[in-house]
N, C-alpha and C. Protein backbone atom coordinates (compact mmCIF):
# COMPACT_ATOMS: atom_id res chain seq x y z
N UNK A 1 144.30 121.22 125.30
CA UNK A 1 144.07 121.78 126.63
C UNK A 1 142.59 121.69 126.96
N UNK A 2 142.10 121.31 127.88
CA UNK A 2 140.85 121.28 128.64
C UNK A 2 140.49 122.52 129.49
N UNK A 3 139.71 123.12 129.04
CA UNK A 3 138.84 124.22 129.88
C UNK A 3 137.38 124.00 129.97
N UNK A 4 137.44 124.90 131.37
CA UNK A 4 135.53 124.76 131.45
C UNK A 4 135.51 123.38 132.00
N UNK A 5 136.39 122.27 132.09
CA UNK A 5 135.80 121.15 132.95
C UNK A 5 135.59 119.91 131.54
N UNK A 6 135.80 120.43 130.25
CA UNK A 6 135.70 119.48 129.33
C UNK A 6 136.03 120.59 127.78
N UNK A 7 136.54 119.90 126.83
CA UNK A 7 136.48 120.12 125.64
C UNK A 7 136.19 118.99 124.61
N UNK A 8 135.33 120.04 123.17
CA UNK A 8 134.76 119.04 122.52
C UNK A 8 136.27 118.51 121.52
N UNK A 9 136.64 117.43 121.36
CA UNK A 9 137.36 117.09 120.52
C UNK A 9 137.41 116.84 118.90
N UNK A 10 136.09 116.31 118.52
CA UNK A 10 136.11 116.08 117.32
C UNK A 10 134.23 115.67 117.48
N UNK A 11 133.65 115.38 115.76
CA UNK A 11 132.85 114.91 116.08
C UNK A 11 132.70 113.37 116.78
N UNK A 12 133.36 112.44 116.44
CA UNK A 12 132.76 111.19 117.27
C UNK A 12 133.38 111.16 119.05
N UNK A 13 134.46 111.90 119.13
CA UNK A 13 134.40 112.35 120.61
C UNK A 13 133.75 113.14 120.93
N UNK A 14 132.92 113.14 122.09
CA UNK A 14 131.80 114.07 122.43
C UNK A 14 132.44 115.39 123.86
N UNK A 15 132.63 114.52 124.77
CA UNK A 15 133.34 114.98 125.75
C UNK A 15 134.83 114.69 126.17
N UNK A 16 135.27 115.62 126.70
CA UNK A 16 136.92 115.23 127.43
C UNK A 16 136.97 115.82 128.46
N UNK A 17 136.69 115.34 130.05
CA UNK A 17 136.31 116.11 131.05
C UNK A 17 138.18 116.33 131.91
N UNK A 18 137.97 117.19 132.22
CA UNK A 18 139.59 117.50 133.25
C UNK A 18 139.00 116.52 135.02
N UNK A 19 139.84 116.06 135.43
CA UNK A 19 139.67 115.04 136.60
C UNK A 19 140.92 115.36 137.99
N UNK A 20 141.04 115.89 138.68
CA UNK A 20 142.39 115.88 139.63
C UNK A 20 142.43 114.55 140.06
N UNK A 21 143.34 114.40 140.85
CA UNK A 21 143.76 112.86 141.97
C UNK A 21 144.43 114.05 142.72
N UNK A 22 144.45 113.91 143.99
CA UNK A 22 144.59 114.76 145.37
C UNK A 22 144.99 113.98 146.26
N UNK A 23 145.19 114.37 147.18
CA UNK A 23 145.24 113.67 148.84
C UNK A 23 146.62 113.67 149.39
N UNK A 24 147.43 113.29 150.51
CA UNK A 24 148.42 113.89 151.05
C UNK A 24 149.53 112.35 150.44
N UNK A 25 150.49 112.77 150.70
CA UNK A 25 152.09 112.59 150.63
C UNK A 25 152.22 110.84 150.42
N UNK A 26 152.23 110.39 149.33
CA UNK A 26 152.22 108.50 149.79
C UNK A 26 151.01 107.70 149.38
N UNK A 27 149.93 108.49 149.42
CA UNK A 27 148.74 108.02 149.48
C UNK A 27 148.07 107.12 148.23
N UNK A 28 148.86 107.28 147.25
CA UNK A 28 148.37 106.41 146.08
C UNK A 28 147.70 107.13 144.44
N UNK A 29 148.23 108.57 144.76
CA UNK A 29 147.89 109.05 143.52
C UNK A 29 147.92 108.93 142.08
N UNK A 30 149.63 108.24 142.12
CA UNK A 30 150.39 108.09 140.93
C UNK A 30 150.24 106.56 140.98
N UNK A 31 149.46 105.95 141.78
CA UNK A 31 149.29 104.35 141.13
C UNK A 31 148.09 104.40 140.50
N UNK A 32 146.91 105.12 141.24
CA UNK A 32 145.63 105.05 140.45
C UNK A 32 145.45 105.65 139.16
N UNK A 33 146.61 106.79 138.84
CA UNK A 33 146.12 107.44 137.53
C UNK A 33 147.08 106.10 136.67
N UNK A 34 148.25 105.58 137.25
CA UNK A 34 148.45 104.52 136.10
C UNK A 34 147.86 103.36 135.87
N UNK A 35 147.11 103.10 137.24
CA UNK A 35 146.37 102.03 136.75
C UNK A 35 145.33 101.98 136.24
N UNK A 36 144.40 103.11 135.94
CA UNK A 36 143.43 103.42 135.25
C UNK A 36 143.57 103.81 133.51
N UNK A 37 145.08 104.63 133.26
CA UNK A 37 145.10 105.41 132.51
C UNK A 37 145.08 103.98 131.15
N UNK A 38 144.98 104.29 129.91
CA UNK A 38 144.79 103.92 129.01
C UNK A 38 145.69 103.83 128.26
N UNK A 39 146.85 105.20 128.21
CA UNK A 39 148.34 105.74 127.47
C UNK A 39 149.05 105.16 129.01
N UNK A 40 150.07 105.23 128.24
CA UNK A 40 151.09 105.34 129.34
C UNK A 40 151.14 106.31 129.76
N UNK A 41 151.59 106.41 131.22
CA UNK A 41 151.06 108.29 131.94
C UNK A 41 152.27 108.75 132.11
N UNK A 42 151.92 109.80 131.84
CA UNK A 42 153.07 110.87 131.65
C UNK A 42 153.77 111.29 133.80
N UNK A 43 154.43 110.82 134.08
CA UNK A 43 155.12 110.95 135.65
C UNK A 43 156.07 111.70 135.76
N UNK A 44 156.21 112.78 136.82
CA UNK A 44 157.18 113.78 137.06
C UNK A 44 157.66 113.35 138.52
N UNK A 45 158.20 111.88 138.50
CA UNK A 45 158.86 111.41 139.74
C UNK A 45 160.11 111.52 139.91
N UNK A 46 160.98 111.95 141.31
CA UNK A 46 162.21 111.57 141.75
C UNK A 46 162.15 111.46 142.96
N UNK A 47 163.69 110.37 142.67
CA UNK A 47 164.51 110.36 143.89
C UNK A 47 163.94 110.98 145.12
N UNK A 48 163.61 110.60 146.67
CA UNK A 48 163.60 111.44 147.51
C UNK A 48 164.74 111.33 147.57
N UNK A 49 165.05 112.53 148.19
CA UNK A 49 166.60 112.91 148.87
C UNK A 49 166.77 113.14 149.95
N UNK A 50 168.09 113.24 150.88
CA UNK A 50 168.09 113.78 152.03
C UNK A 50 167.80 115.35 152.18
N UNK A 51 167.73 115.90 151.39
CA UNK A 51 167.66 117.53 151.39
C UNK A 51 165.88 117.13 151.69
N UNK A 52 165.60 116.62 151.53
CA UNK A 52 163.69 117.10 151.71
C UNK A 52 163.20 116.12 152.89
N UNK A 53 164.45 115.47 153.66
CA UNK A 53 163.81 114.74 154.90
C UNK A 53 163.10 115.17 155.58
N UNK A 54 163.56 117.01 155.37
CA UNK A 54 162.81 117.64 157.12
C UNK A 54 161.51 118.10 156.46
N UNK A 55 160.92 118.28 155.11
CA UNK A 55 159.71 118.36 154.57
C UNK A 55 159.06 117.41 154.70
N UNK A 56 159.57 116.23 154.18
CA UNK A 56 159.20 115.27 153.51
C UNK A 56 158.62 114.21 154.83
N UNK A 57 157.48 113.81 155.39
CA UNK A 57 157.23 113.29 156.41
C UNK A 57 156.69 111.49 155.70
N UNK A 58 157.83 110.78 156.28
CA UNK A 58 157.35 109.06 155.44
C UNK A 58 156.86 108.33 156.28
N UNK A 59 156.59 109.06 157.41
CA UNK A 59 156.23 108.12 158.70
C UNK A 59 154.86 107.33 158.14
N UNK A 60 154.71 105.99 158.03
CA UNK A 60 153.96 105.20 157.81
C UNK A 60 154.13 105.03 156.15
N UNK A 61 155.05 105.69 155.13
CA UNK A 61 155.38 105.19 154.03
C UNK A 61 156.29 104.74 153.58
N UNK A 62 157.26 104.43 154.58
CA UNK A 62 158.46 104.44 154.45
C UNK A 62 159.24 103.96 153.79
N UNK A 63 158.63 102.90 152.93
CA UNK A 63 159.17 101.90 151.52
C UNK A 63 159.17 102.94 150.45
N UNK A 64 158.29 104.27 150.76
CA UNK A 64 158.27 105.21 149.36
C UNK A 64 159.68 105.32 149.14
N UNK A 65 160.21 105.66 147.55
CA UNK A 65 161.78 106.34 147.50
C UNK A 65 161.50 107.56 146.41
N UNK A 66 160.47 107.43 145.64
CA UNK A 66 159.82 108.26 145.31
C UNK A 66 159.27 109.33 145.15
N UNK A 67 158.96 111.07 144.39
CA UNK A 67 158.02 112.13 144.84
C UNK A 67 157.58 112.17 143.65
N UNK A 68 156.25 112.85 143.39
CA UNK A 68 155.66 113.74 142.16
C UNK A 68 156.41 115.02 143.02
N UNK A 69 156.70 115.41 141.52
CA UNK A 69 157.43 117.03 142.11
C UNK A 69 156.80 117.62 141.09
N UNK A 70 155.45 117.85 139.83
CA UNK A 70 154.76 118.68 139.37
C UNK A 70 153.29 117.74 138.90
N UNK A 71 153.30 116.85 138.35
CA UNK A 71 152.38 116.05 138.08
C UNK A 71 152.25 114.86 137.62
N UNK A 72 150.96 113.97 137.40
CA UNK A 72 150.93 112.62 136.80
C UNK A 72 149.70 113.06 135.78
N UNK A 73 149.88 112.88 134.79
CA UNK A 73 149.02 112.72 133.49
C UNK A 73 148.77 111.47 132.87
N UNK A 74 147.20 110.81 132.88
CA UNK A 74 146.83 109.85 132.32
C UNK A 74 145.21 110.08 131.74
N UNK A 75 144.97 108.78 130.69
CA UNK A 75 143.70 109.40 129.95
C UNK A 75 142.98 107.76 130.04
N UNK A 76 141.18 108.01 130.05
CA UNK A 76 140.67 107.21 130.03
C UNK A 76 139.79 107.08 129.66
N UNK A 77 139.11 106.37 128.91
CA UNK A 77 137.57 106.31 128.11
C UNK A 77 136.60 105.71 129.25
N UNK A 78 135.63 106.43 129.16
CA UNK A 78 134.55 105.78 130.43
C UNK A 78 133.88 105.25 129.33
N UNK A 79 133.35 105.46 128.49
CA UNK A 79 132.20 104.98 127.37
C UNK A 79 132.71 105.86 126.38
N UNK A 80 131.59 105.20 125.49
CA UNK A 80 132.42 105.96 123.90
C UNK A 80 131.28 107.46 123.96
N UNK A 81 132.27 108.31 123.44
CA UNK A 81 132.00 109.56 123.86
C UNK A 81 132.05 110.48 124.94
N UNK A 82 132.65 109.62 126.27
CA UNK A 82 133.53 110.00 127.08
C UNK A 82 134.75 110.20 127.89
N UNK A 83 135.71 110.94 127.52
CA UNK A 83 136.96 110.46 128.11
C UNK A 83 136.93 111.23 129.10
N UNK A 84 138.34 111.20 129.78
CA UNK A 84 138.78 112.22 131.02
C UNK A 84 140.00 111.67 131.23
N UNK A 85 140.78 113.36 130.78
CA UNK A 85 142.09 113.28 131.63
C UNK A 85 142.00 113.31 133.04
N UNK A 86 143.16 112.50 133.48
CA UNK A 86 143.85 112.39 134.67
C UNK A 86 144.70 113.49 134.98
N UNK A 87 145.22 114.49 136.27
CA UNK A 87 146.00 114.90 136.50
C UNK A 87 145.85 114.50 138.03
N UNK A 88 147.53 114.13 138.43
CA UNK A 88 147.29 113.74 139.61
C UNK A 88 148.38 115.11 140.41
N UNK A 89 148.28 115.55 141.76
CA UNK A 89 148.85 116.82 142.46
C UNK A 89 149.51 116.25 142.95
N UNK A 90 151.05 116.96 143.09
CA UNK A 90 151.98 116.71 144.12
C UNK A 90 151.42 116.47 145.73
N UNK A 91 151.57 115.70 146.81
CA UNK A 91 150.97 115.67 148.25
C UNK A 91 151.63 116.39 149.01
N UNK A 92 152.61 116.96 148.76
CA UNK A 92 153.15 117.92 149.64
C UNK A 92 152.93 119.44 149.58
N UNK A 93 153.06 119.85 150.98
CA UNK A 93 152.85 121.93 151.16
C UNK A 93 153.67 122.41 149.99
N UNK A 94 154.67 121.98 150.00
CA UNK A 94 155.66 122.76 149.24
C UNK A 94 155.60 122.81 147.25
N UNK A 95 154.62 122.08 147.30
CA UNK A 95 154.36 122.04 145.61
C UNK A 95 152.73 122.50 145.18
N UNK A 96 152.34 123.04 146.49
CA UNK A 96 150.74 123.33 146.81
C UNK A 96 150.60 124.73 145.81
N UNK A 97 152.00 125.65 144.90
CA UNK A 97 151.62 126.23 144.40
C UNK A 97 150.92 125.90 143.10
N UNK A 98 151.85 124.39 142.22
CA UNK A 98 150.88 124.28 141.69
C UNK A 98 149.52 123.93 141.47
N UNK A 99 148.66 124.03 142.44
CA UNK A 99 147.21 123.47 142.27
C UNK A 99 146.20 124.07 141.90
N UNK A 100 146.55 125.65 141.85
CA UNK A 100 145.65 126.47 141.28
C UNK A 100 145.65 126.24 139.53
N UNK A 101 147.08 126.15 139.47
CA UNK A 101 146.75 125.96 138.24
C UNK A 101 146.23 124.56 137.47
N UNK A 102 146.30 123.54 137.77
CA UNK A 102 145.89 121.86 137.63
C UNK A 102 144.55 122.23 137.73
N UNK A 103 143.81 123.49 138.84
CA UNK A 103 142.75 123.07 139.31
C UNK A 103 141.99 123.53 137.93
N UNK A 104 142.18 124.49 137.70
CA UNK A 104 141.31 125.33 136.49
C UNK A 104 140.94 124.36 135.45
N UNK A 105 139.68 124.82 135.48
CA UNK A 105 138.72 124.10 134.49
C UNK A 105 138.35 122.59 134.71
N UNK A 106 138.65 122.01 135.64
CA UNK A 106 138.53 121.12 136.21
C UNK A 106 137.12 120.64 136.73
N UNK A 107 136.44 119.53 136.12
CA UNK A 107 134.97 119.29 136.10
C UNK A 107 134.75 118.70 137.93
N UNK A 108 136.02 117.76 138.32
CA UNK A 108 135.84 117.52 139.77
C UNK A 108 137.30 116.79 140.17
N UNK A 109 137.10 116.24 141.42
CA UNK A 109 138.74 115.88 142.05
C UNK A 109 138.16 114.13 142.71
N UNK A 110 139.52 113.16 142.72
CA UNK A 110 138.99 112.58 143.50
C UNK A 110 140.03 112.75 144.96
N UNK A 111 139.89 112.79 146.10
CA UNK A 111 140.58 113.05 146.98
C UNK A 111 141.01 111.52 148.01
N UNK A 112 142.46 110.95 147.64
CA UNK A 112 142.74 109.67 147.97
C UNK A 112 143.15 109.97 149.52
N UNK A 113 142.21 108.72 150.60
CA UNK A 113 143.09 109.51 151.96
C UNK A 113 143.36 107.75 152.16
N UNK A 114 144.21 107.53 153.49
CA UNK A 114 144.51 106.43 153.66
C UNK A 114 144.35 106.51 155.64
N UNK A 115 143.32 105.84 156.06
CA UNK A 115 142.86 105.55 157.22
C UNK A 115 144.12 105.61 158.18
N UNK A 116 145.37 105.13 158.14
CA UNK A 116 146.22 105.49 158.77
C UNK A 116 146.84 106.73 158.65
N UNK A 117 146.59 107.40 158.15
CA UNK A 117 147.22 108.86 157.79
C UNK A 117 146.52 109.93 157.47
N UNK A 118 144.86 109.74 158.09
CA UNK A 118 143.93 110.50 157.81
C UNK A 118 143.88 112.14 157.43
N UNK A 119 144.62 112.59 158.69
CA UNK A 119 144.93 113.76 158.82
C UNK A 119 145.36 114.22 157.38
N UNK A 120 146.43 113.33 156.44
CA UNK A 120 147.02 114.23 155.79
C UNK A 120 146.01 114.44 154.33
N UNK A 121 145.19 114.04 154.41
CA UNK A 121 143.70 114.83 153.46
C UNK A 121 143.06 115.78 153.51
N UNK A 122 143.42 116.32 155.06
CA UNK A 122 142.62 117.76 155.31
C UNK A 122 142.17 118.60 154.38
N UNK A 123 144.07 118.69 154.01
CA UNK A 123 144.10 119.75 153.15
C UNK A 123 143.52 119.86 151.52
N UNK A 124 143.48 118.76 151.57
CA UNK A 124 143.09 118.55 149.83
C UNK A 124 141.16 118.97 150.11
N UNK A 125 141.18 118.21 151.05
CA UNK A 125 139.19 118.59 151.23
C UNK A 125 138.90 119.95 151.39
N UNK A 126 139.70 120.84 152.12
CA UNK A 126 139.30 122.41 152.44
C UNK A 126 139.55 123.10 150.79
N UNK A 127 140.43 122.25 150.33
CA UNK A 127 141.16 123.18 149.17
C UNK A 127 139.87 123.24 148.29
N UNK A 128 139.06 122.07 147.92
CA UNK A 128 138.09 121.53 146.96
C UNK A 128 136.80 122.21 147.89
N UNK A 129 136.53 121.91 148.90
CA UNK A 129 135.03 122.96 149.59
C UNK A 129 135.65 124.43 149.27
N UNK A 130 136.48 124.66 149.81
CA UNK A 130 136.71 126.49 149.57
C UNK A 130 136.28 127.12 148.22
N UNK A 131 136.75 126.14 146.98
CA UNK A 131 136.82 126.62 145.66
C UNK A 131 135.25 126.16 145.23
N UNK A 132 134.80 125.24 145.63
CA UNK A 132 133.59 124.36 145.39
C UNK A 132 133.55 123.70 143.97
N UNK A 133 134.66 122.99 143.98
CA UNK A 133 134.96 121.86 143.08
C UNK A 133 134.17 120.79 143.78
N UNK A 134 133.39 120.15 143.23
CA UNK A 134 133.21 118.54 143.50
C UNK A 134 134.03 117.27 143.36
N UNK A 135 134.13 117.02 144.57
CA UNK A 135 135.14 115.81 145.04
C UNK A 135 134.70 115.03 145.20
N UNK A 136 135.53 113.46 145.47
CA UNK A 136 134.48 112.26 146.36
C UNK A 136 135.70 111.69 146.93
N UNK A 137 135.29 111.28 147.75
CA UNK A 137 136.95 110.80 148.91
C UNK A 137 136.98 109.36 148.57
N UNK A 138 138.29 108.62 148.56
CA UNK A 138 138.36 107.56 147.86
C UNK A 138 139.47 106.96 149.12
N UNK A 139 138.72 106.18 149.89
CA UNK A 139 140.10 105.76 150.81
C UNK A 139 140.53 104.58 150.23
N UNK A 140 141.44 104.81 150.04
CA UNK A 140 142.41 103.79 149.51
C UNK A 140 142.51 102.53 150.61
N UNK A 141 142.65 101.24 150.07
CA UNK A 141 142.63 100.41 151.22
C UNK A 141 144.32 99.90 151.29
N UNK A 142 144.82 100.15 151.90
CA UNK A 142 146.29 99.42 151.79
C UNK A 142 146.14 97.90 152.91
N UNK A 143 147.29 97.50 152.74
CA UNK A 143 147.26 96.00 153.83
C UNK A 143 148.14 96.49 154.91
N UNK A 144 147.13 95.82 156.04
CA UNK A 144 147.73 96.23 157.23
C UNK A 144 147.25 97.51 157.56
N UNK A 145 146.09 98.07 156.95
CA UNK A 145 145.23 99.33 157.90
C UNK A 145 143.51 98.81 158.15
N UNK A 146 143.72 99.51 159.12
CA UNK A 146 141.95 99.20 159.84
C UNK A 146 141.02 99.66 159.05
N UNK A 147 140.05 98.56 158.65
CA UNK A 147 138.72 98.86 157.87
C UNK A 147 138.20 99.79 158.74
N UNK A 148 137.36 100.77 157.99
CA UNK A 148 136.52 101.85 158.45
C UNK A 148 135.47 101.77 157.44
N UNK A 149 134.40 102.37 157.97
CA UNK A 149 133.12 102.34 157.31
C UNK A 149 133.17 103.64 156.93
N UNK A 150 132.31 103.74 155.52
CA UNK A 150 132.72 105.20 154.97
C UNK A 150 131.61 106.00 155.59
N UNK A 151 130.77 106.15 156.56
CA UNK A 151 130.36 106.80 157.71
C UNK A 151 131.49 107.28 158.15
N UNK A 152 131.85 106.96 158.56
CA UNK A 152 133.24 106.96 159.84
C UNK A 152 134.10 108.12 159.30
N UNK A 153 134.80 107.57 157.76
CA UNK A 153 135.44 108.62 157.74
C UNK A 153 134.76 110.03 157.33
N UNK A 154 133.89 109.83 156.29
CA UNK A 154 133.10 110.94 156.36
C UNK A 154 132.64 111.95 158.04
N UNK A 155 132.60 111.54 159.09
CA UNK A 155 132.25 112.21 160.06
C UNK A 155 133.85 112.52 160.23
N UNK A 156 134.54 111.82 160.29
CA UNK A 156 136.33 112.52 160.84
C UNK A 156 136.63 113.48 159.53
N UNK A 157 136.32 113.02 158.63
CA UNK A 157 136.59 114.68 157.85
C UNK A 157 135.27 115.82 157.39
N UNK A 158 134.66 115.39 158.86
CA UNK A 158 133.78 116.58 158.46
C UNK A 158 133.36 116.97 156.98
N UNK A 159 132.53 116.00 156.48
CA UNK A 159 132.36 116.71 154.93
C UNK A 159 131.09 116.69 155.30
N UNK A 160 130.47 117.52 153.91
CA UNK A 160 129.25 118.26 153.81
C UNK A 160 128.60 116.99 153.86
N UNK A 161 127.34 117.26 153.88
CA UNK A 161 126.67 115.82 153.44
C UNK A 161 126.03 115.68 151.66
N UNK A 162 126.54 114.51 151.68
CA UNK A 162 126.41 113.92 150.48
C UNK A 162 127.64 113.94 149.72
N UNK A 163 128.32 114.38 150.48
CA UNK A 163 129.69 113.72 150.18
C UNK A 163 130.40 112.70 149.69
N UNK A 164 130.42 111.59 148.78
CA UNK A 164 130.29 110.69 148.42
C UNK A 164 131.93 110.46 149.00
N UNK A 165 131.73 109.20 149.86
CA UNK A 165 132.81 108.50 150.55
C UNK A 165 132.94 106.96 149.99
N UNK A 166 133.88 106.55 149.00
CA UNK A 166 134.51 104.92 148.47
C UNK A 166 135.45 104.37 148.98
N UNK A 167 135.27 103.24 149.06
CA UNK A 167 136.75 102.50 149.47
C UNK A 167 137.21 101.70 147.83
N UNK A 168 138.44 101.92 148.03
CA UNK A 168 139.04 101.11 146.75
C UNK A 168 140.29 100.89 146.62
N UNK A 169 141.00 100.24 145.60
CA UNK A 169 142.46 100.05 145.90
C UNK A 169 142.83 100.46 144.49
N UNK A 170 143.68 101.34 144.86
CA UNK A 170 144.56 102.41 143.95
C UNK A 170 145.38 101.39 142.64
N UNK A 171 145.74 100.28 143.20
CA UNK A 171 146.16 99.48 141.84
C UNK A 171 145.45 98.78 141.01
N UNK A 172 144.05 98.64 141.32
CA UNK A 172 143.13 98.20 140.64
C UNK A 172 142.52 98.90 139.40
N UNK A 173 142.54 98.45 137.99
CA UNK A 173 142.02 99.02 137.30
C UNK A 173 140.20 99.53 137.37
N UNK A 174 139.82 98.10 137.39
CA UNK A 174 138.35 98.45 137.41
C UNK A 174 137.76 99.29 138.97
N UNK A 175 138.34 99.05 139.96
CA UNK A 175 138.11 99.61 141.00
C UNK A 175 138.51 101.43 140.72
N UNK A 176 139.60 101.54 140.72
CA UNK A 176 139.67 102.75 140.32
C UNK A 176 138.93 103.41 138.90
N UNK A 177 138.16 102.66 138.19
CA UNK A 177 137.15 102.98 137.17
C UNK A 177 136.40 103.58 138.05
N UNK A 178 135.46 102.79 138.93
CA UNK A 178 134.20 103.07 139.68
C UNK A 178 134.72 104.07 140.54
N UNK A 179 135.88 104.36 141.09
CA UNK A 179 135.52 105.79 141.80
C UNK A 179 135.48 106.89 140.74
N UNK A 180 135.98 106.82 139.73
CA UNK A 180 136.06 107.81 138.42
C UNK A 180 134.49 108.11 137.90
N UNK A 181 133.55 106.90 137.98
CA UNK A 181 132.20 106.66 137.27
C UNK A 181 131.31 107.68 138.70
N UNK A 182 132.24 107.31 139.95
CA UNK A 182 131.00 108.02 140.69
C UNK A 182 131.43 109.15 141.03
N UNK A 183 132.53 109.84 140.64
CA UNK A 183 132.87 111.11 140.70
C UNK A 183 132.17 112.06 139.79
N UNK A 184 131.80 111.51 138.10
CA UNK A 184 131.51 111.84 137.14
C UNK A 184 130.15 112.02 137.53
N UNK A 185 129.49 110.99 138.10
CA UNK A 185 127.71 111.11 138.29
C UNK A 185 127.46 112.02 139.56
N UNK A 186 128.67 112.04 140.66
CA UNK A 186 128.41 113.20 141.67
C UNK A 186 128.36 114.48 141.20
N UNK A 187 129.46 114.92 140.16
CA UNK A 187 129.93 116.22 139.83
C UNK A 187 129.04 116.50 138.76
N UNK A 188 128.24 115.93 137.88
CA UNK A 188 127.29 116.39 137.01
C UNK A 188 126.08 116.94 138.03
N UNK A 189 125.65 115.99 138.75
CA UNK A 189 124.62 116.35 139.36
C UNK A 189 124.75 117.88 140.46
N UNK A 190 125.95 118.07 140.25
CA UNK A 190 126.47 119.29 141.60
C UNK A 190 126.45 120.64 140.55
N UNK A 191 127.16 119.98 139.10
CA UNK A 191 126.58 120.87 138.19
C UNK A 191 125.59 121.79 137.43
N UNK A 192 124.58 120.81 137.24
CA UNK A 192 123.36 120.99 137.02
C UNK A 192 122.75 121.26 138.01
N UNK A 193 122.54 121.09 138.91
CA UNK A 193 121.89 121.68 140.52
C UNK A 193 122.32 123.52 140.18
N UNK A 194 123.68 123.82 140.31
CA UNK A 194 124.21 125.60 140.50
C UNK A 194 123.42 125.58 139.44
N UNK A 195 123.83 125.22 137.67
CA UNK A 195 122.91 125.99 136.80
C UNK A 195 121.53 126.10 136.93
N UNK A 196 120.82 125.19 137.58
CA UNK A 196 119.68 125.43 137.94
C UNK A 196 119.12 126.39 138.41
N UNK A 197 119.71 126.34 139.79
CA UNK A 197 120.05 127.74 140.89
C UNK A 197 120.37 129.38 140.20
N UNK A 198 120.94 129.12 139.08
CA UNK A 198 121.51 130.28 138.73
C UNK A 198 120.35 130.85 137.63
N UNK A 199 119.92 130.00 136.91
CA UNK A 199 118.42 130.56 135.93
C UNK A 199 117.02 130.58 136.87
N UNK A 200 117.22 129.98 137.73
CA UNK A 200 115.87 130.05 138.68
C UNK A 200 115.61 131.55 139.39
């Protein structure tokens, strides 16, 4: 179990940092933690059904057949002496109870939005400013959506500044490395800044 945002494992492992994947309904959570992960990742997918049509909004995903209904678990070595689990969050309201608990101890999040479906990231960004987890928004590029400059979306979701805004594609291994590498160098530095703040 990971608390505090990392545990020490042994001596030649140094760190094991906790990591979310976020963002709304479709968006590419459960491809990036498998295409990154190292193990085979642990997936809590089913069937959509007709019972969750009137929840379940596919407008613009509609090839999904798919849900996470509790989580995606995957693990990855950034360098030797650093790993980080993966946990990726259900995208829907209705599984939003578990995130308190995923969230705990959690060093930072990356929050996947997809330019056609902007809106449905809101919620993952208020969830991560409210608690003041460090995030970095990762728009996923799918085919067949309009390039945006990560200006752009950064001003439509209102984030703080310095917000670190990537574009990348969720099935890519090494791509989805680098939003992981700059989540890690955002969230240390957001770290060390409060402890600073807090002995000063």
């Amino acid at each position: 179990m990971v608390s505090e945002g990392y545990d020490t494992v042994d001596d030649e492992t140094a760190l094991a940092l906790k990591i979310l994947v976020a963002g709304g309904f479709g968006v590419g959570k459960t491809t990036l933690v498998g295409a990154v992960s190292e193990i085979r990742p642990l997936r809590t997918e089913e069937l959509l059904s007709e019972a969750g049509q009137s929840v379940d909004d596919i407008d613009g995903v509609d090839r999904k057949v798919t849900t996470t209904v509790a989580m995606d678990f995957g693990r990855i070595t950034i360098r030797s002496g650093l790993s980080l689990y993966l946990f990726g969050t259900p995208g829907q309201d209705r599984f939003w109870f578990l995130w308190d608990e995923l969230a705990q101890g959690a060093l930072g999040a990356v929050v996947l939005a997809d330019t056609r479906r902007l809106a449905d990231c809101f919620p993952a960004v208020d969830y991560f400013e409210h608690r003041r987890i460090p995030f970095v928004v990762a728009v996923n590029c799918f085919a067949g959506a309009r390039g945006h400059a990560a200006q752009d979306v950064s001003r439509a979701l209102d984030l703080a500044p310095g917000t670190p805004v990537v574009l990348c594609d969720a099935r890519d291994r090494d791509s989805g490395k680098e939003v992981l590498i700059r989540l890690v160098e955002y969230a240390g530095r957001k770290h060390t800044a409060r402890l600073l703040d807090s002995v000063g």
